[in-house]
C-alpha atoms as a PDB file:
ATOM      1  CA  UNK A   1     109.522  71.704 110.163  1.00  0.00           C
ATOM      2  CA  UNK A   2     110.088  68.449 110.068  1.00  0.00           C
ATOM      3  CA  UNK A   3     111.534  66.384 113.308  1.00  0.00           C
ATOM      4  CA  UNK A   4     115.614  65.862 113.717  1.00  0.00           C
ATOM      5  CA  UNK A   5     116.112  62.393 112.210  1.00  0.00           C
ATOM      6  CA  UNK A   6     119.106  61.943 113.726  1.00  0.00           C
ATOM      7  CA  UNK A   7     119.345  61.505 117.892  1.00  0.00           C
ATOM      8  CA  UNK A   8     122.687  62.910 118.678  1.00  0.00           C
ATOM      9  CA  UNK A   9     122.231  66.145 116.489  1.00  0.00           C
ATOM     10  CA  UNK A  10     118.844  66.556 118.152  1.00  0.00           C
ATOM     11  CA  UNK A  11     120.200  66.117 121.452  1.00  0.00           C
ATOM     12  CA  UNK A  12     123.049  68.803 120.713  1.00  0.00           C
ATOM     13  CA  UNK A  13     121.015  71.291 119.392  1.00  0.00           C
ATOM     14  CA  UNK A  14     118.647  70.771 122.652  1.00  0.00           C
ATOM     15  CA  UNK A  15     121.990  71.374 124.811  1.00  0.00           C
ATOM     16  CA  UNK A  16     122.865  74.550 122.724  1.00  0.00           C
ATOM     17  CA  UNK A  17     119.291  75.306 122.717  1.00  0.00           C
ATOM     18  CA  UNK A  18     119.133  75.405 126.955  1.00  0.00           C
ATOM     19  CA  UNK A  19     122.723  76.945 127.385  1.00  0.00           C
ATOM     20  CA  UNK A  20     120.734  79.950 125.167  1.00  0.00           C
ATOM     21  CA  UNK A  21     117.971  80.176 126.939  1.00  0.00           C
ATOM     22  CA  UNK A  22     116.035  79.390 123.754  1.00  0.00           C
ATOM     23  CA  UNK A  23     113.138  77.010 122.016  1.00  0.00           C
ATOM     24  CA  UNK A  24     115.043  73.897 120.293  1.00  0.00           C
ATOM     25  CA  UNK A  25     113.405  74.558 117.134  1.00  0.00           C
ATOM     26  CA  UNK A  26     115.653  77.984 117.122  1.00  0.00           C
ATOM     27  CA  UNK A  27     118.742  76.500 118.317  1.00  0.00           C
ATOM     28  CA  UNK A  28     118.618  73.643 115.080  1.00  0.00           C
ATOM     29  CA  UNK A  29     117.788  76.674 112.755  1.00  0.00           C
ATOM     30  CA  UNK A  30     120.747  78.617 114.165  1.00  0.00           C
ATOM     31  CA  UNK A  31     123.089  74.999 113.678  1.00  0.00           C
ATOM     32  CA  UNK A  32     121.961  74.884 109.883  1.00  0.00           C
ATOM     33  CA  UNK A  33     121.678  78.474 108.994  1.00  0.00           C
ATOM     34  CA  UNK A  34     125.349  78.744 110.400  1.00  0.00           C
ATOM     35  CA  UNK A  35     126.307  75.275 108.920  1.00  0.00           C
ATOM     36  CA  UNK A  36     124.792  76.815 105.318  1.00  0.00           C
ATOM     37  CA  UNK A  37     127.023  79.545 105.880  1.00  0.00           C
ATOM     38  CA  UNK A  38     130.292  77.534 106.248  1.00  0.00           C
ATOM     39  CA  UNK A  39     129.006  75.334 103.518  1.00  0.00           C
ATOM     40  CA  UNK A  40     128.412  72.157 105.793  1.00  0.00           C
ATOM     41  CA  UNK A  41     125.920  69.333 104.932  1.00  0.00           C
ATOM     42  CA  UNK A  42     126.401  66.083 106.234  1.00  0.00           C
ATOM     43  CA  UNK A  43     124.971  65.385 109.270  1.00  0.00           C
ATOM     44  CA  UNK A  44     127.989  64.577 111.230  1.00  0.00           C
ATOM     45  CA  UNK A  45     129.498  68.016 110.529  1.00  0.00           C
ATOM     46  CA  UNK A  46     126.565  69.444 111.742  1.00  0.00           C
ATOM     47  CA  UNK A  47     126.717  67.421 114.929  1.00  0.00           C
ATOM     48  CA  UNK A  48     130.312  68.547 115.315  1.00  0.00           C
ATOM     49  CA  UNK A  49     129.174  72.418 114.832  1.00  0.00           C
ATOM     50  CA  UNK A  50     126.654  72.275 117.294  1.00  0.00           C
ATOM     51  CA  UNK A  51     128.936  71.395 119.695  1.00  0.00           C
ATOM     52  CA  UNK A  52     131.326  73.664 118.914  1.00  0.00           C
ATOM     53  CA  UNK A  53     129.046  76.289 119.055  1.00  0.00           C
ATOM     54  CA  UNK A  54     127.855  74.902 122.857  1.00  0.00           C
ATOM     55  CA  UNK A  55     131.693  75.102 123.698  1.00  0.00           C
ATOM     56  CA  UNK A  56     131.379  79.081 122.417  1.00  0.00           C
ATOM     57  CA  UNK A  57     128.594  79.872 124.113  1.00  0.00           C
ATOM     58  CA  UNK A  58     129.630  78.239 127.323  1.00  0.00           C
ATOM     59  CA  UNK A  59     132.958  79.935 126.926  1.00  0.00           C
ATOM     60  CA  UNK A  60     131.259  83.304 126.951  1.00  0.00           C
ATOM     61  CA  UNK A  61     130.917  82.807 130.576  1.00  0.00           C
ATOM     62  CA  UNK A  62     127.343  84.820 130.016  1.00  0.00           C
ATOM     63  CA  UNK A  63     123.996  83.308 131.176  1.00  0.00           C
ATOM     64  CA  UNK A  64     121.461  83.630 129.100  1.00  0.00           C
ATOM     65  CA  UNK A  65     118.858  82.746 131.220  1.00  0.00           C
ATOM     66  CA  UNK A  66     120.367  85.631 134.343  1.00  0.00           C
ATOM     67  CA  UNK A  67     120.097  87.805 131.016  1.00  0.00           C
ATOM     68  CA  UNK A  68     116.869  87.262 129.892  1.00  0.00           C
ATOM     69  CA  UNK A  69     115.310  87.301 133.508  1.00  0.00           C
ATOM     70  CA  UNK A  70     117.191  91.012 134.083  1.00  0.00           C
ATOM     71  CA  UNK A  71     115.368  91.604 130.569  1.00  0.00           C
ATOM     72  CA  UNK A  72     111.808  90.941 132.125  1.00  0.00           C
ATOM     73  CA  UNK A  73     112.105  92.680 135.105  1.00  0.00           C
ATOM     74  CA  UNK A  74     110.095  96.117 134.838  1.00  0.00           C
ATOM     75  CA  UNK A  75     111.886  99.693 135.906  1.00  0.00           C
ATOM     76  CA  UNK A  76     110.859 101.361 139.166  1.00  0.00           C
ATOM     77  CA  UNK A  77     110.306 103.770 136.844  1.00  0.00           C
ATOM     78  CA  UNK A  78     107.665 101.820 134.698  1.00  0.00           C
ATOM     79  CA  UNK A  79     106.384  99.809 137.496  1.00  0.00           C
ATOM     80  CA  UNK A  80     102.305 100.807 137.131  1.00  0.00           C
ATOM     81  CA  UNK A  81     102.764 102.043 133.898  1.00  0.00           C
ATOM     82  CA  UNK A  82      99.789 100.869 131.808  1.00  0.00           C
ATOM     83  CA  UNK A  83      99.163 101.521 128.178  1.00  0.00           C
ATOM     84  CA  UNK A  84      94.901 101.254 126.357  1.00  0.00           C
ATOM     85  CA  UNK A  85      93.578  98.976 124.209  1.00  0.00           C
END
């Protein structure tokens, strides 16, 4: 993959990408899937979408991150559960 030539769009998707809770990389391949989709290609309407989609996500009023750390957190349940190699 090669690196975001353009500052602004990187620094977007890296805005999107830690609102998400996820890698960069990811958040720029969800941008341009989503800009492929709506049939977007120049780079400033791709800026434009990423920060639309930050406005969405920050809209949502969820957090990611809370989300994903309630995702790691192991049931009393299956606290010393341990499976073999």
């Amino acid at each position: 993959m090669s690196p975001p030539s353009d500052r602004a769009y990187a620094t977007a998707c890296g805005r999107l990408a830690s609102a998400l809770g996820i890698s960069q990389a990811s958040a720029r391949r969800q941008v341009d899937l989503r800009a492929l989709r709506e049939g977007m290609r120049s780079s400033d309407e791709k800026l434009a979408l990423a920060e639309r989609m930050l406005t969405e996500t920050e809209a949502s009023g969820v957090d990611r991150g809370d989300l994903l750390s309630r995702q790691l957190v192991s049931l009393a349940s299956e606290e010393y559960f341990m499976t073999e190699d």
